[in-house]
PDB file of N, CA and C in Angstrom:
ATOM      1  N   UNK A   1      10.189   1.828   1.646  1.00  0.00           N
ATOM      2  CA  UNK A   1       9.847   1.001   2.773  1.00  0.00           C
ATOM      3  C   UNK A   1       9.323  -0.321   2.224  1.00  0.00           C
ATOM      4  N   UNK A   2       9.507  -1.329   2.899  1.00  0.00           N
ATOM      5  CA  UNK A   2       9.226  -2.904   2.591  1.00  0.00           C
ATOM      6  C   UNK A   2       7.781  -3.128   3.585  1.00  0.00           C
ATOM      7  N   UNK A   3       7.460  -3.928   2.650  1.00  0.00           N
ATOM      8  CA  UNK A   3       5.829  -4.589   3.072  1.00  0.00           C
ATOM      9  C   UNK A   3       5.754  -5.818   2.955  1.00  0.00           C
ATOM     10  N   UNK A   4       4.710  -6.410   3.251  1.00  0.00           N
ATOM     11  CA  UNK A   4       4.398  -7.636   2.684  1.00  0.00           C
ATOM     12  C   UNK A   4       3.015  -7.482   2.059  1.00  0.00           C
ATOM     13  N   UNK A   5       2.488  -7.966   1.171  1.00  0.00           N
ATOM     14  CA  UNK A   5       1.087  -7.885   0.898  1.00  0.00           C
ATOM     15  C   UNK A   5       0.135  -9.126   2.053  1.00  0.00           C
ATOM     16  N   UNK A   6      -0.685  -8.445   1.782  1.00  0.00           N
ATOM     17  CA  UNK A   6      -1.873  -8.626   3.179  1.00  0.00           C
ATOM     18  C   UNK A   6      -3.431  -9.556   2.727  1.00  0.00           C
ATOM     19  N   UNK A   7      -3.927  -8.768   1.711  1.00  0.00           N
ATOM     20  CA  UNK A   7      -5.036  -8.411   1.294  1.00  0.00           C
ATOM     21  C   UNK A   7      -4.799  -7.780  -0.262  1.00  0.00           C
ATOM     22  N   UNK A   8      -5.451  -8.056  -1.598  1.00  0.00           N
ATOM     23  CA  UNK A   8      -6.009  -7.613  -2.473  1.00  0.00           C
ATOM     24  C   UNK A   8      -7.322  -7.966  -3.146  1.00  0.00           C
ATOM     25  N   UNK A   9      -7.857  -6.655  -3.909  1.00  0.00           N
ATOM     26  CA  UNK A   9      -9.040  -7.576  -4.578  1.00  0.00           C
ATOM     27  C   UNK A   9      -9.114  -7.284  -5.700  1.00  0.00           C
ATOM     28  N   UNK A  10      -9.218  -7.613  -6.915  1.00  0.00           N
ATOM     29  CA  UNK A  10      -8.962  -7.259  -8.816  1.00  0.00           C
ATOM     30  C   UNK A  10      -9.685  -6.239  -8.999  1.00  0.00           C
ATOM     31  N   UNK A  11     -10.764  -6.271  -8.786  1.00  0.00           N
ATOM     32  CA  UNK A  11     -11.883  -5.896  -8.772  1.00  0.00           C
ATOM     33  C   UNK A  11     -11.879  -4.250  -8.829  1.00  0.00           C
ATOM     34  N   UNK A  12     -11.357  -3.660  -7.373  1.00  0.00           N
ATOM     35  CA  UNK A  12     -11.097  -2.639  -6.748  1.00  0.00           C
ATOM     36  C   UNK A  12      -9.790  -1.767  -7.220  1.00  0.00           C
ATOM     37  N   UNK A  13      -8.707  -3.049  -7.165  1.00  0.00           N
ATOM     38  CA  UNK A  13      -7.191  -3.135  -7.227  1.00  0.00           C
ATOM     39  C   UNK A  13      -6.766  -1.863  -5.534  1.00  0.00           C
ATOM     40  N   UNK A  14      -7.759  -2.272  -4.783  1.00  0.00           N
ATOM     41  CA  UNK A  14      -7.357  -2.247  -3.401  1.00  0.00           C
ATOM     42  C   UNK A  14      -6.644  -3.139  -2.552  1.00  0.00           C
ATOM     43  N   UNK A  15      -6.187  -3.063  -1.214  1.00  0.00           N
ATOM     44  CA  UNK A  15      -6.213  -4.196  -0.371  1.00  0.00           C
ATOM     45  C   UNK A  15      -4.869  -3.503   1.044  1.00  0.00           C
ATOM     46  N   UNK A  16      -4.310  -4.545   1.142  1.00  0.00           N
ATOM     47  CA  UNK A  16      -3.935  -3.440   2.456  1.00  0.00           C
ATOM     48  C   UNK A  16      -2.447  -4.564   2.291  1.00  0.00           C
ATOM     49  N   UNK A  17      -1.625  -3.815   2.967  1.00  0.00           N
ATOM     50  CA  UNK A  17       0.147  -4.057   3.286  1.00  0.00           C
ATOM     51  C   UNK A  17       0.093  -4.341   4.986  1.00  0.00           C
ATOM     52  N   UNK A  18       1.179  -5.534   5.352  1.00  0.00           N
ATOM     53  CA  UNK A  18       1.581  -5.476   6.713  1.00  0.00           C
ATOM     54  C   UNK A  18       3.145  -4.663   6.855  1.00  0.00           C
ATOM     55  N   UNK A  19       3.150  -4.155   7.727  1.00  0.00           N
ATOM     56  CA  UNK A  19       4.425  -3.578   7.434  1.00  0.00           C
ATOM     57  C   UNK A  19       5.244  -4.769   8.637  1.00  0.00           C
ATOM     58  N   UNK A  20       6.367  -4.522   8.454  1.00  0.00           N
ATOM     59  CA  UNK A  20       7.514  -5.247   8.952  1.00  0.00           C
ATOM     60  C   UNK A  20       7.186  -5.930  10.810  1.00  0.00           C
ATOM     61  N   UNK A  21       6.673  -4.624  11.095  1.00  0.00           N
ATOM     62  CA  UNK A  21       5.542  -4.670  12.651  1.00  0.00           C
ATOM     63  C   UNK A  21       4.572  -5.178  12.778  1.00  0.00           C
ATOM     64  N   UNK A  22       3.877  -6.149  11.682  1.00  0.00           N
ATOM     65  CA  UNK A  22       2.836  -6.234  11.907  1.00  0.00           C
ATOM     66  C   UNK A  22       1.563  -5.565  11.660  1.00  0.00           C
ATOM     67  N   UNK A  23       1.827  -4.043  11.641  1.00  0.00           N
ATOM     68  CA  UNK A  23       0.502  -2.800  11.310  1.00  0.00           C
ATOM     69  C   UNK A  23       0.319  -3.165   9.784  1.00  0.00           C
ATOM     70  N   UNK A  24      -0.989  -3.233   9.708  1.00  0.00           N
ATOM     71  CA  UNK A  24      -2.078  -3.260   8.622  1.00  0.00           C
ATOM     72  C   UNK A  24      -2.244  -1.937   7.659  1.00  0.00           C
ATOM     73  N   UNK A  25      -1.656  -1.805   6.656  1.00  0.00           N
ATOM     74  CA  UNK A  25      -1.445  -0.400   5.867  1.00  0.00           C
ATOM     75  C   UNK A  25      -2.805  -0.359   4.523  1.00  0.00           C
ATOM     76  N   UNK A  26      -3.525   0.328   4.500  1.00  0.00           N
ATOM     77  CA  UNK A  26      -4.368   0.192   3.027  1.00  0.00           C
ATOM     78  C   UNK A  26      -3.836   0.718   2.371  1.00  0.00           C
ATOM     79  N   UNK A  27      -4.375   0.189   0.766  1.00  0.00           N
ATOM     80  CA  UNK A  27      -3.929   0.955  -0.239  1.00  0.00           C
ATOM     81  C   UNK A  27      -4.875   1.013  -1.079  1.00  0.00           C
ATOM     82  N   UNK A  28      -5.126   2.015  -1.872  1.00  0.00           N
ATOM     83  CA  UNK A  28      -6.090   2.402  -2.992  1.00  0.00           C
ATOM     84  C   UNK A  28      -5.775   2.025  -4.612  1.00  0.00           C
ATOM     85  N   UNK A  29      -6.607   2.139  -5.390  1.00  0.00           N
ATOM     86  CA  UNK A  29      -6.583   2.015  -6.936  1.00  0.00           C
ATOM     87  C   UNK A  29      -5.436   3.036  -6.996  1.00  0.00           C
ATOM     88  N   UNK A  30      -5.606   4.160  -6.754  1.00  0.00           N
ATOM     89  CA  UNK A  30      -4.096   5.063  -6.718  1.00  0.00           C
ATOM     90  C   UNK A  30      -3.005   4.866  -6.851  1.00  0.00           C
ATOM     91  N   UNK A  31      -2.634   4.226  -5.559  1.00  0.00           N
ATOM     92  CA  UNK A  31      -1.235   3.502  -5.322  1.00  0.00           C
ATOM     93  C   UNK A  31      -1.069   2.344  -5.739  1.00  0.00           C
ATOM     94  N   UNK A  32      -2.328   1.207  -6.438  1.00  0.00           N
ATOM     95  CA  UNK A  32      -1.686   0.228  -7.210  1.00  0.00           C
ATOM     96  C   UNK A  32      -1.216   0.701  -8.133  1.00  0.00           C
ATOM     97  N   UNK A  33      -2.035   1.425  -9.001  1.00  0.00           N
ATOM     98  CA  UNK A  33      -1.495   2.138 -10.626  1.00  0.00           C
ATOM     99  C   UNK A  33      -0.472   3.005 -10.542  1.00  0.00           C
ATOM    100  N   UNK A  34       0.352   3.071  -9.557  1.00  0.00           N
ATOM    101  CA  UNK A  34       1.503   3.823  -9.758  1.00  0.00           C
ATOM    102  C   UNK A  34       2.405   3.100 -10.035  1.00  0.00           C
ATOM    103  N   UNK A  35       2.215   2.216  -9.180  1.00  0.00           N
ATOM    104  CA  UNK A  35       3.131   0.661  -9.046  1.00  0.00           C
ATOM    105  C   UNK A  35       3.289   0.116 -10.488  1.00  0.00           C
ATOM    106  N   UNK A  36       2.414   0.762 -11.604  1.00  0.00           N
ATOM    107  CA  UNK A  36       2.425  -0.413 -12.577  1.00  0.00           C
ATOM    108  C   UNK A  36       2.461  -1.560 -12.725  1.00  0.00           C
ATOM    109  N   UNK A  37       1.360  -2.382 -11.212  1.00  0.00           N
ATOM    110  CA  UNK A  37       1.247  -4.165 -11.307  1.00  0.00           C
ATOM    111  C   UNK A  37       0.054  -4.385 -11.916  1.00  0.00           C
ATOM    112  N   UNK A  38       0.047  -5.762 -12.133  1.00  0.00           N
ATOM    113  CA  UNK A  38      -1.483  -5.919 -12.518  1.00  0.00           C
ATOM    114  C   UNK A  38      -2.079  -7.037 -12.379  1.00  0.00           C
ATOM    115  N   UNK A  39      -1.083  -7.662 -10.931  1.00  0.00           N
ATOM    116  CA  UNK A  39      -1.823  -8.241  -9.541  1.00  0.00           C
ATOM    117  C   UNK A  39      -0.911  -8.153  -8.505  1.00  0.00           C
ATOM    118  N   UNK A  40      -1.617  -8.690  -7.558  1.00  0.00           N
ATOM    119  CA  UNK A  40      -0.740  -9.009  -6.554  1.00  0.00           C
ATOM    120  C   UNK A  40      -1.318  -9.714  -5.537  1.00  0.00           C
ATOM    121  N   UNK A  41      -0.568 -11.129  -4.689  1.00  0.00           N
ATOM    122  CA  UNK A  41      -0.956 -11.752  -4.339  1.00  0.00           C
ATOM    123  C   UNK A  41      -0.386 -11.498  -3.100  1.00  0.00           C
ATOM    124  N   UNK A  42      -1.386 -12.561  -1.808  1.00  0.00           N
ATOM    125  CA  UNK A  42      -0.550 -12.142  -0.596  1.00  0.00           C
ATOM    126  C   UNK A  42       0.485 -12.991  -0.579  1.00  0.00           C
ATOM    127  N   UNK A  43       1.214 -12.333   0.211  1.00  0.00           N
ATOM    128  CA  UNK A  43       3.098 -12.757   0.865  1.00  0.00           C
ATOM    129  C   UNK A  43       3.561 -12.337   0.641  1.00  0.00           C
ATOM    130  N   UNK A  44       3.129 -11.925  -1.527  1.00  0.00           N
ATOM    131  CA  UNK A  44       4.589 -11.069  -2.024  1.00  0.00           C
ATOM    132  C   UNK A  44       5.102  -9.785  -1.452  1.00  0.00           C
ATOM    133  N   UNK A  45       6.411  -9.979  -1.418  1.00  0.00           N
ATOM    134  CA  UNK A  45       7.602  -8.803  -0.931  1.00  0.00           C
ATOM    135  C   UNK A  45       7.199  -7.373  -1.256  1.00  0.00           C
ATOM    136  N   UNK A  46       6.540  -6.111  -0.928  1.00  0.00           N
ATOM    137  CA  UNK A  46       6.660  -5.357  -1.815  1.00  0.00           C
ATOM    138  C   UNK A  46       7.339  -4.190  -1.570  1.00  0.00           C
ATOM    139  N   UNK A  47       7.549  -2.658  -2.444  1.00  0.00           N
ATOM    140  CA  UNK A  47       7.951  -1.450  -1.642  1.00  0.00           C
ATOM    141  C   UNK A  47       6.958  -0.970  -1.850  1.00  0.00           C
ATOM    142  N   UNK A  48       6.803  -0.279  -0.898  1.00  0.00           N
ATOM    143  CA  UNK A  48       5.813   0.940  -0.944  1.00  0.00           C
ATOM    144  C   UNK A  48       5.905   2.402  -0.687  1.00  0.00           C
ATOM    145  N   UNK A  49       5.215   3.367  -0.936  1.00  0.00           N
ATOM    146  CA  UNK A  49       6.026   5.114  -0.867  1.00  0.00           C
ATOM    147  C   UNK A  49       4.565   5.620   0.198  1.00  0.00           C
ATOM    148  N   UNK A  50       5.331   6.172   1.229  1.00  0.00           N
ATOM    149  CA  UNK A  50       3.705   6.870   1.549  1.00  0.00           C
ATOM    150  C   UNK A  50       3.900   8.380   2.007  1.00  0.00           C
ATOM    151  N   UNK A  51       2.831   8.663   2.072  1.00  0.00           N
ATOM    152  CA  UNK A  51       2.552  10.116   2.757  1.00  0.00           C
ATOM    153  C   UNK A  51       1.891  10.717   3.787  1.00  0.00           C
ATOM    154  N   UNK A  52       1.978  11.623   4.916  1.00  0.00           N
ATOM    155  CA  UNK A  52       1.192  11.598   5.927  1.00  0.00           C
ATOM    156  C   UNK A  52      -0.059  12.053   4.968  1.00  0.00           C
ATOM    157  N   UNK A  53      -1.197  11.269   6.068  1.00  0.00           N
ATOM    158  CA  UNK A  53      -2.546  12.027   5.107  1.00  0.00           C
ATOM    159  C   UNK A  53      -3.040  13.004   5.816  1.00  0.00           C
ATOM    160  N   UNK A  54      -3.759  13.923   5.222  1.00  0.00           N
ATOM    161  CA  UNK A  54      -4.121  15.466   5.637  1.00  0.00           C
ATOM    162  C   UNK A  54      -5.603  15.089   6.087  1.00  0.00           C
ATOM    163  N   UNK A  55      -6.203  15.317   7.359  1.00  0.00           N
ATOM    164  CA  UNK A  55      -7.782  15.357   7.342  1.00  0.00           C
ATOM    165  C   UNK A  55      -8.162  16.527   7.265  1.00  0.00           C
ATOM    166  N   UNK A  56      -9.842  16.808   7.899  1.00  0.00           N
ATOM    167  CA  UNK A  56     -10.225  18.203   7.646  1.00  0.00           C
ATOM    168  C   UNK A  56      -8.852  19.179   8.992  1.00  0.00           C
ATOM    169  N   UNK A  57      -9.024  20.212   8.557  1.00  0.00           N
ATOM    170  CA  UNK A  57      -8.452  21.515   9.210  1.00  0.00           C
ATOM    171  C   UNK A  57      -7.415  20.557   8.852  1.00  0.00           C
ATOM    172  N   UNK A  58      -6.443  20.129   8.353  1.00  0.00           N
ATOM    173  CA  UNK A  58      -4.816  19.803   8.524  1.00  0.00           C
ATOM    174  C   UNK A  58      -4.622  19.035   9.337  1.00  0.00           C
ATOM    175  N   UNK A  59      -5.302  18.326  10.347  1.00  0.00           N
ATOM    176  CA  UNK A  59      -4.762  17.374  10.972  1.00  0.00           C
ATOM    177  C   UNK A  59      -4.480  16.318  10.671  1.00  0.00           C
ATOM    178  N   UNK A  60      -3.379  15.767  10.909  1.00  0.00           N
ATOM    179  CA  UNK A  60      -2.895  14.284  10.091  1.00  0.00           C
ATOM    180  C   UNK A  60      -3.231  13.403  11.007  1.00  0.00           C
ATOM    181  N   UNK A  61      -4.012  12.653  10.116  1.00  0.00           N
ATOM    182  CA  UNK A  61      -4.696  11.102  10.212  1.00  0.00           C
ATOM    183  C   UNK A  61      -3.438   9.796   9.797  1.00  0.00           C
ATOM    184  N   UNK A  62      -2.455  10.338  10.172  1.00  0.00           N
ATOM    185  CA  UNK A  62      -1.277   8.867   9.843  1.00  0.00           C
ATOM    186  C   UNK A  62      -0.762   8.672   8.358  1.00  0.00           C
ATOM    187  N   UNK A  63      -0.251   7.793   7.975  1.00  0.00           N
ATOM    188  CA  UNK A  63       0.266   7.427   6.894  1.00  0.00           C
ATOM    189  C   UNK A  63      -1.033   6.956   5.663  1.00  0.00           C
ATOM    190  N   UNK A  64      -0.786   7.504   4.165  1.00  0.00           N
ATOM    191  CA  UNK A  64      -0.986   6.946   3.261  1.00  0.00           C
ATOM    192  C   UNK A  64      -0.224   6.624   2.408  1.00  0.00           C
ATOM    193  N   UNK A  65      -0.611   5.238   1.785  1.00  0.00           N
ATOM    194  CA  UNK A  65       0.182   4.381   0.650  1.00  0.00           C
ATOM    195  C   UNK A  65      -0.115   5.474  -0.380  1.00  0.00           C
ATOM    196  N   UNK A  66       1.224   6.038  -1.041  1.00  0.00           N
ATOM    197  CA  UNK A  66       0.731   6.011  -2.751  1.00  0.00           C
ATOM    198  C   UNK A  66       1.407   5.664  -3.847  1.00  0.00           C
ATOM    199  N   UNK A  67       2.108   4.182  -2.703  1.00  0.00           N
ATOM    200  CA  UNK A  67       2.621   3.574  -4.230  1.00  0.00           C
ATOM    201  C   UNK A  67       2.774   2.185  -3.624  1.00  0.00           C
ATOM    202  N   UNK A  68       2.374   1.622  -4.960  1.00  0.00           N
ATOM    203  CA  UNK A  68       2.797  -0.141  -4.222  1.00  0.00           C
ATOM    204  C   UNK A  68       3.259  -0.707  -5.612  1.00  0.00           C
ATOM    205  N   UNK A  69       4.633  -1.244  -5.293  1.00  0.00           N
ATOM    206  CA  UNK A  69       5.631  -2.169  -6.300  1.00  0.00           C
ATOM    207  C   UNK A  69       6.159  -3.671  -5.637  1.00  0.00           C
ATOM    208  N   UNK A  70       6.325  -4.493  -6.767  1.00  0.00           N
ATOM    209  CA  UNK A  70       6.922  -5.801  -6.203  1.00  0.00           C
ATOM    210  C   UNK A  70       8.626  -5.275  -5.601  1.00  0.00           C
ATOM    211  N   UNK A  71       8.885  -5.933  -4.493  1.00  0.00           N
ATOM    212  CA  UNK A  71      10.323  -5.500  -3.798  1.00  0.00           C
ATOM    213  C   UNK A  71      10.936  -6.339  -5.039  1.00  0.00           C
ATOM    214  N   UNK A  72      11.890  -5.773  -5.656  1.00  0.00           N
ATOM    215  CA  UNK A  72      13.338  -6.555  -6.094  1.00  0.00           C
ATOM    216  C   UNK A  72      14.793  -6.395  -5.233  1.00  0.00           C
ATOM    217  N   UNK A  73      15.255  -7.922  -4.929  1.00  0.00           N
ATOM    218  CA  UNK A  73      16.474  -7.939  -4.713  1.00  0.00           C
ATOM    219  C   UNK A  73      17.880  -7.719  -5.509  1.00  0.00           C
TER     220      UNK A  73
END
């Protein structure tokens, strides 16, 4: 899936994705370091992989990022 970057901070290597709609996606130290970047600024193009996330008892709380890469054309 395609994103745009939103939000990052070095610091954290958090920040959050817009997706194509507009919705505001976070992402964790997790899913940057999967990505193997080691920044990222907003606008850039990116892909991202996610997963529904599990809360307590199994109920899913929506989508999590756990991967964020620069998009190549």
């Amino acid at each position: 899936m395609q994103a745009t970057a939103y939000t990052y901070d070095p610091e954290t290597r958090s920040g959050q994705v817009l997706l194509d709609d507009g919705t505001p996606l976070p992402f964790d130290a997790a899913a940057f370091d999967a990505g193997g970047l080691r920044l990222l600024r907003p606008g850039q193009r990116v892909r991202i992989e996610t997963e529904t996330a599990q809360g307590a008892e199994g109920a899913s709380e929506g989508r999590r990022i756990t991967l964020v890469t620069l998009q190549t054309f």
